[in-house]
N, C-alpha and C. Protein backbone atom coordinates (compact mmCIF):
# COMPACT_ATOMS: atom_id res chain seq x y z
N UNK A 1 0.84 -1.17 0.00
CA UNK A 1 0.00 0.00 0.00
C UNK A 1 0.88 1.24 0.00
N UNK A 2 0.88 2.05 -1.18
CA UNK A 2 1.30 3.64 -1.24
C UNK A 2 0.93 4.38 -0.26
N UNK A 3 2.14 4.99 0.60
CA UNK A 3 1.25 5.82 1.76
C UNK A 3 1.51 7.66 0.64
N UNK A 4 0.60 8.23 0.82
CA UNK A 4 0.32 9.71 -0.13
C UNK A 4 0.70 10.46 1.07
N UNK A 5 1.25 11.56 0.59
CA UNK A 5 1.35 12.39 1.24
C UNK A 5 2.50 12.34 2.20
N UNK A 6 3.93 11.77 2.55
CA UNK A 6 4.83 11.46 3.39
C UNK A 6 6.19 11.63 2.39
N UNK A 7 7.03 12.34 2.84
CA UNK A 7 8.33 12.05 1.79
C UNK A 7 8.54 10.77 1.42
N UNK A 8 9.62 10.49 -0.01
CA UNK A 8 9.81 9.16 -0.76
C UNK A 8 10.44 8.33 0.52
N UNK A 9 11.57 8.89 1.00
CA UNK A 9 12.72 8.43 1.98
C UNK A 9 11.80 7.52 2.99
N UNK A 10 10.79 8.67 3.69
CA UNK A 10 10.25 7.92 5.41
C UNK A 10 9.71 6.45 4.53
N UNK A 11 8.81 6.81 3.34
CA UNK A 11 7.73 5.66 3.13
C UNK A 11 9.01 4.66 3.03
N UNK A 12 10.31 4.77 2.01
CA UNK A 12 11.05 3.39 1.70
C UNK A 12 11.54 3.14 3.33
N UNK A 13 12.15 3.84 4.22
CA UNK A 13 12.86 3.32 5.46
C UNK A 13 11.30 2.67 6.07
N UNK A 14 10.12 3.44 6.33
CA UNK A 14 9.03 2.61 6.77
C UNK A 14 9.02 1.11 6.15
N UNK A 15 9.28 1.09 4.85
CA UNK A 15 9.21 -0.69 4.54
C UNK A 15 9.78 -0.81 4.25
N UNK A 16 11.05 -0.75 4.74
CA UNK A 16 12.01 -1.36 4.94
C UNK A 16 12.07 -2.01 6.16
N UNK A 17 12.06 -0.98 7.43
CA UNK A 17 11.92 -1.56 9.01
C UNK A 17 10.52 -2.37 8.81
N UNK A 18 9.69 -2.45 8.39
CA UNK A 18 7.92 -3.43 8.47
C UNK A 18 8.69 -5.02 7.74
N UNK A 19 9.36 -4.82 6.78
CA UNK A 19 10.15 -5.63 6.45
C UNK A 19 10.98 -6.85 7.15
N UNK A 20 11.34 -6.24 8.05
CA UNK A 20 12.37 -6.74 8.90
C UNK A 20 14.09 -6.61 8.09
N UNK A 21 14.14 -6.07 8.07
CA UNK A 21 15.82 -5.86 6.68
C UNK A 21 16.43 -4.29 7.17
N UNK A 22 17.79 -4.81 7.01
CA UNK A 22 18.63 -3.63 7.38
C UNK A 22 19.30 -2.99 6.22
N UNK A 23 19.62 -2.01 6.74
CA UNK A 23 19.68 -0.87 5.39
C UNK A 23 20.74 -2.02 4.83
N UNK A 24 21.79 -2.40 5.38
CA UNK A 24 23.34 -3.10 4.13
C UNK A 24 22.41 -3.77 3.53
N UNK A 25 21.37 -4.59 4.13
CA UNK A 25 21.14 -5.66 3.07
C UNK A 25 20.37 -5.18 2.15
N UNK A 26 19.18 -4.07 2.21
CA UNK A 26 18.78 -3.80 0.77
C UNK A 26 19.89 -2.69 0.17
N UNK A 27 20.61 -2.03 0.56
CA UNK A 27 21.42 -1.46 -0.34
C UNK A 27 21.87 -2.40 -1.26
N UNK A 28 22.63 -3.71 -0.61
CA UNK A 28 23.32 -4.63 -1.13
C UNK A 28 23.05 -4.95 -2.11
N UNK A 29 21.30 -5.57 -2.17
CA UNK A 29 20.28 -5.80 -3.05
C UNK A 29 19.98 -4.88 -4.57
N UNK A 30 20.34 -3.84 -4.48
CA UNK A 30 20.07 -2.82 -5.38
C UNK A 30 21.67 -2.44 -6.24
N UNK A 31 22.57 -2.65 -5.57
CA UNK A 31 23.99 -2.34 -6.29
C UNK A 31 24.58 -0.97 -5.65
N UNK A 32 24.00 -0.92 -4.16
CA UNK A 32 24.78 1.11 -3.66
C UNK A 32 25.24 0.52 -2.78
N UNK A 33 25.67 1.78 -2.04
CA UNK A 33 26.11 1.74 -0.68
C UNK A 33 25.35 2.05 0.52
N UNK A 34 25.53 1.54 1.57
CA UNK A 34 24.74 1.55 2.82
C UNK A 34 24.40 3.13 2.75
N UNK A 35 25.55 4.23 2.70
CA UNK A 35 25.71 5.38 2.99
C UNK A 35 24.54 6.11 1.83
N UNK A 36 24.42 6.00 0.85
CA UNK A 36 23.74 6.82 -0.50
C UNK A 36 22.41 5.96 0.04
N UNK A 37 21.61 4.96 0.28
CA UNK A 37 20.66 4.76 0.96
C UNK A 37 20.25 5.05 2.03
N UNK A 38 21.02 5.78 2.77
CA UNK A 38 20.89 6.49 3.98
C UNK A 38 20.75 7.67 3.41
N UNK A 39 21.17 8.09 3.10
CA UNK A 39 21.01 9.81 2.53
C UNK A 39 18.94 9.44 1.67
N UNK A 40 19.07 8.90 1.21
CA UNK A 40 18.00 8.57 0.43
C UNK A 40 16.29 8.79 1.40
N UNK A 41 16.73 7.48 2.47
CA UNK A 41 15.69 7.37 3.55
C UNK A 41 15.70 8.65 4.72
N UNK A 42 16.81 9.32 4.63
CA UNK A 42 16.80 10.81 5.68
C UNK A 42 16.13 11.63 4.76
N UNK A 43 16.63 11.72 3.33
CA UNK A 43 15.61 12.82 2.64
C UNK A 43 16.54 13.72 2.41
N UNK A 44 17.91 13.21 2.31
CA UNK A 44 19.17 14.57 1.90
C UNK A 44 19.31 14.45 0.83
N UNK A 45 18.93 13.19 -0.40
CA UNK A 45 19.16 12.97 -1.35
C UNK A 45 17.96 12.61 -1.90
N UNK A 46 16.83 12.84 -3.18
CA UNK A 46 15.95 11.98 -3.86
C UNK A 46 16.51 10.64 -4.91
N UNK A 47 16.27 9.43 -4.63
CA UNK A 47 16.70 8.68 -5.45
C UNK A 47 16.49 8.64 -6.86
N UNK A 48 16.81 8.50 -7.73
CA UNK A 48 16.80 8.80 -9.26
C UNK A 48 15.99 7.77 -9.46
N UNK A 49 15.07 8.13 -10.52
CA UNK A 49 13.68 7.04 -10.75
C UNK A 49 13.97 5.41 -11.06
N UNK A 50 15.44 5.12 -11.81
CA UNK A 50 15.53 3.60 -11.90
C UNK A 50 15.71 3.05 -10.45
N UNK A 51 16.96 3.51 -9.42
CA UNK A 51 17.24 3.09 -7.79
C UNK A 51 15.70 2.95 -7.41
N UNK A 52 14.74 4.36 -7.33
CA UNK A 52 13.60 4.33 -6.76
C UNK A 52 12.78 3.42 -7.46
N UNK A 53 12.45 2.71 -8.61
CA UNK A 53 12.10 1.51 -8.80
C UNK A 53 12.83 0.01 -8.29
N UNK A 54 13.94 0.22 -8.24
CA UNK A 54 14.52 -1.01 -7.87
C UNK A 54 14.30 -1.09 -6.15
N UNK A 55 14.39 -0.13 -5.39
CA UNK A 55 13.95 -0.09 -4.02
C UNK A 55 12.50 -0.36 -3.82
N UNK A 56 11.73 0.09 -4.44
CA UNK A 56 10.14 -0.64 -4.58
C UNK A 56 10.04 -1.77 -4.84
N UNK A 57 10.82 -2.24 -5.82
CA UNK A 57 10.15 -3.71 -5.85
C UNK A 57 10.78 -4.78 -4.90
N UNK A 58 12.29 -4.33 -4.36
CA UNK A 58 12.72 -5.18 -3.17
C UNK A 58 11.77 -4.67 -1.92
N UNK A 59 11.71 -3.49 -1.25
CA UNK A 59 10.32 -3.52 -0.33
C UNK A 59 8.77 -3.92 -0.82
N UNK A 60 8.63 -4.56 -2.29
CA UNK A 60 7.06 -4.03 -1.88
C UNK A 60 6.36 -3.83 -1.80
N UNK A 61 6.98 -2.63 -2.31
CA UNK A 61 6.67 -1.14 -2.00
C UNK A 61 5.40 -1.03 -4.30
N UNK A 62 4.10 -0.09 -4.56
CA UNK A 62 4.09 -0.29 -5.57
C UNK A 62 5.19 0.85 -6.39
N UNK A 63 5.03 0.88 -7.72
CA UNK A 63 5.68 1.31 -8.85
C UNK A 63 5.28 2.79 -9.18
N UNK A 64 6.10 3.75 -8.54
CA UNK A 64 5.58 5.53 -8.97
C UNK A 64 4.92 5.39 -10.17
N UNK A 65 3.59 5.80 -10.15
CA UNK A 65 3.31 6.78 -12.10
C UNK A 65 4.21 7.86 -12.05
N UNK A 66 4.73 8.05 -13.66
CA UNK A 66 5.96 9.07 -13.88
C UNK A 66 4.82 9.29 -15.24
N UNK A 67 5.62 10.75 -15.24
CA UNK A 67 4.87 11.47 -16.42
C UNK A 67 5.11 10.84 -17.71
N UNK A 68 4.48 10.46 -18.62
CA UNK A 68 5.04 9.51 -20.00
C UNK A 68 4.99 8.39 -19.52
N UNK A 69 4.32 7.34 -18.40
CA UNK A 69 4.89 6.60 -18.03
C UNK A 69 3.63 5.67 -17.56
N UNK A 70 3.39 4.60 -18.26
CA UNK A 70 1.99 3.65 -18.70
C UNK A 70 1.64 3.23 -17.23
N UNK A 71 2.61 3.32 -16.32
CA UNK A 71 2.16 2.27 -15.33
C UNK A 71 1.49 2.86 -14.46
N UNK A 72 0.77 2.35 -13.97
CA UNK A 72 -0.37 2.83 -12.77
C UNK A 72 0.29 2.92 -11.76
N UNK A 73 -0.12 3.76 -10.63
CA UNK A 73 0.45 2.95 -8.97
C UNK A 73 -0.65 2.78 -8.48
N UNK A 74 -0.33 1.35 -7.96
CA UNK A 74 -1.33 0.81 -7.23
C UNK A 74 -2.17 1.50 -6.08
């Protein structure tokens, strides 16, 4: 479930911790570093739309609609 209205960061660290998984291991999962996923889930950094798809589908989490961009979010 998309929570609306909450920065990108809280919702991915929220399912991430509902998850049970620590930041190394989904960084690991995605190809970054612990540190640039931390910046990500604090909200010092926005993740660039491919990371922020690849972090959705290891939490989850559904698939942003992007402008030009067929897919629904759930």
């Amino acid at each position: 479930m998309a929570m609306k209205g909450i920065p990108v960061g809280l919702e991915l660290r929220l399912a991430r911790i509902r998850r049970g998984l620590h930041l190394y291991q989904v960084a690991r999962e995605i190809g970054i570093t612990p540190a640039r996923l931390s910046q990500f889930e604090g909200g010092h950094r926005e993740p660039p739309p491919d990371l922020e798809d690849k972090l959705r589908a290891v939490l989850g989490l559904p698939r942003k609609q992007r402008k030009g961009d067929g897919h629904a979010e759930a």
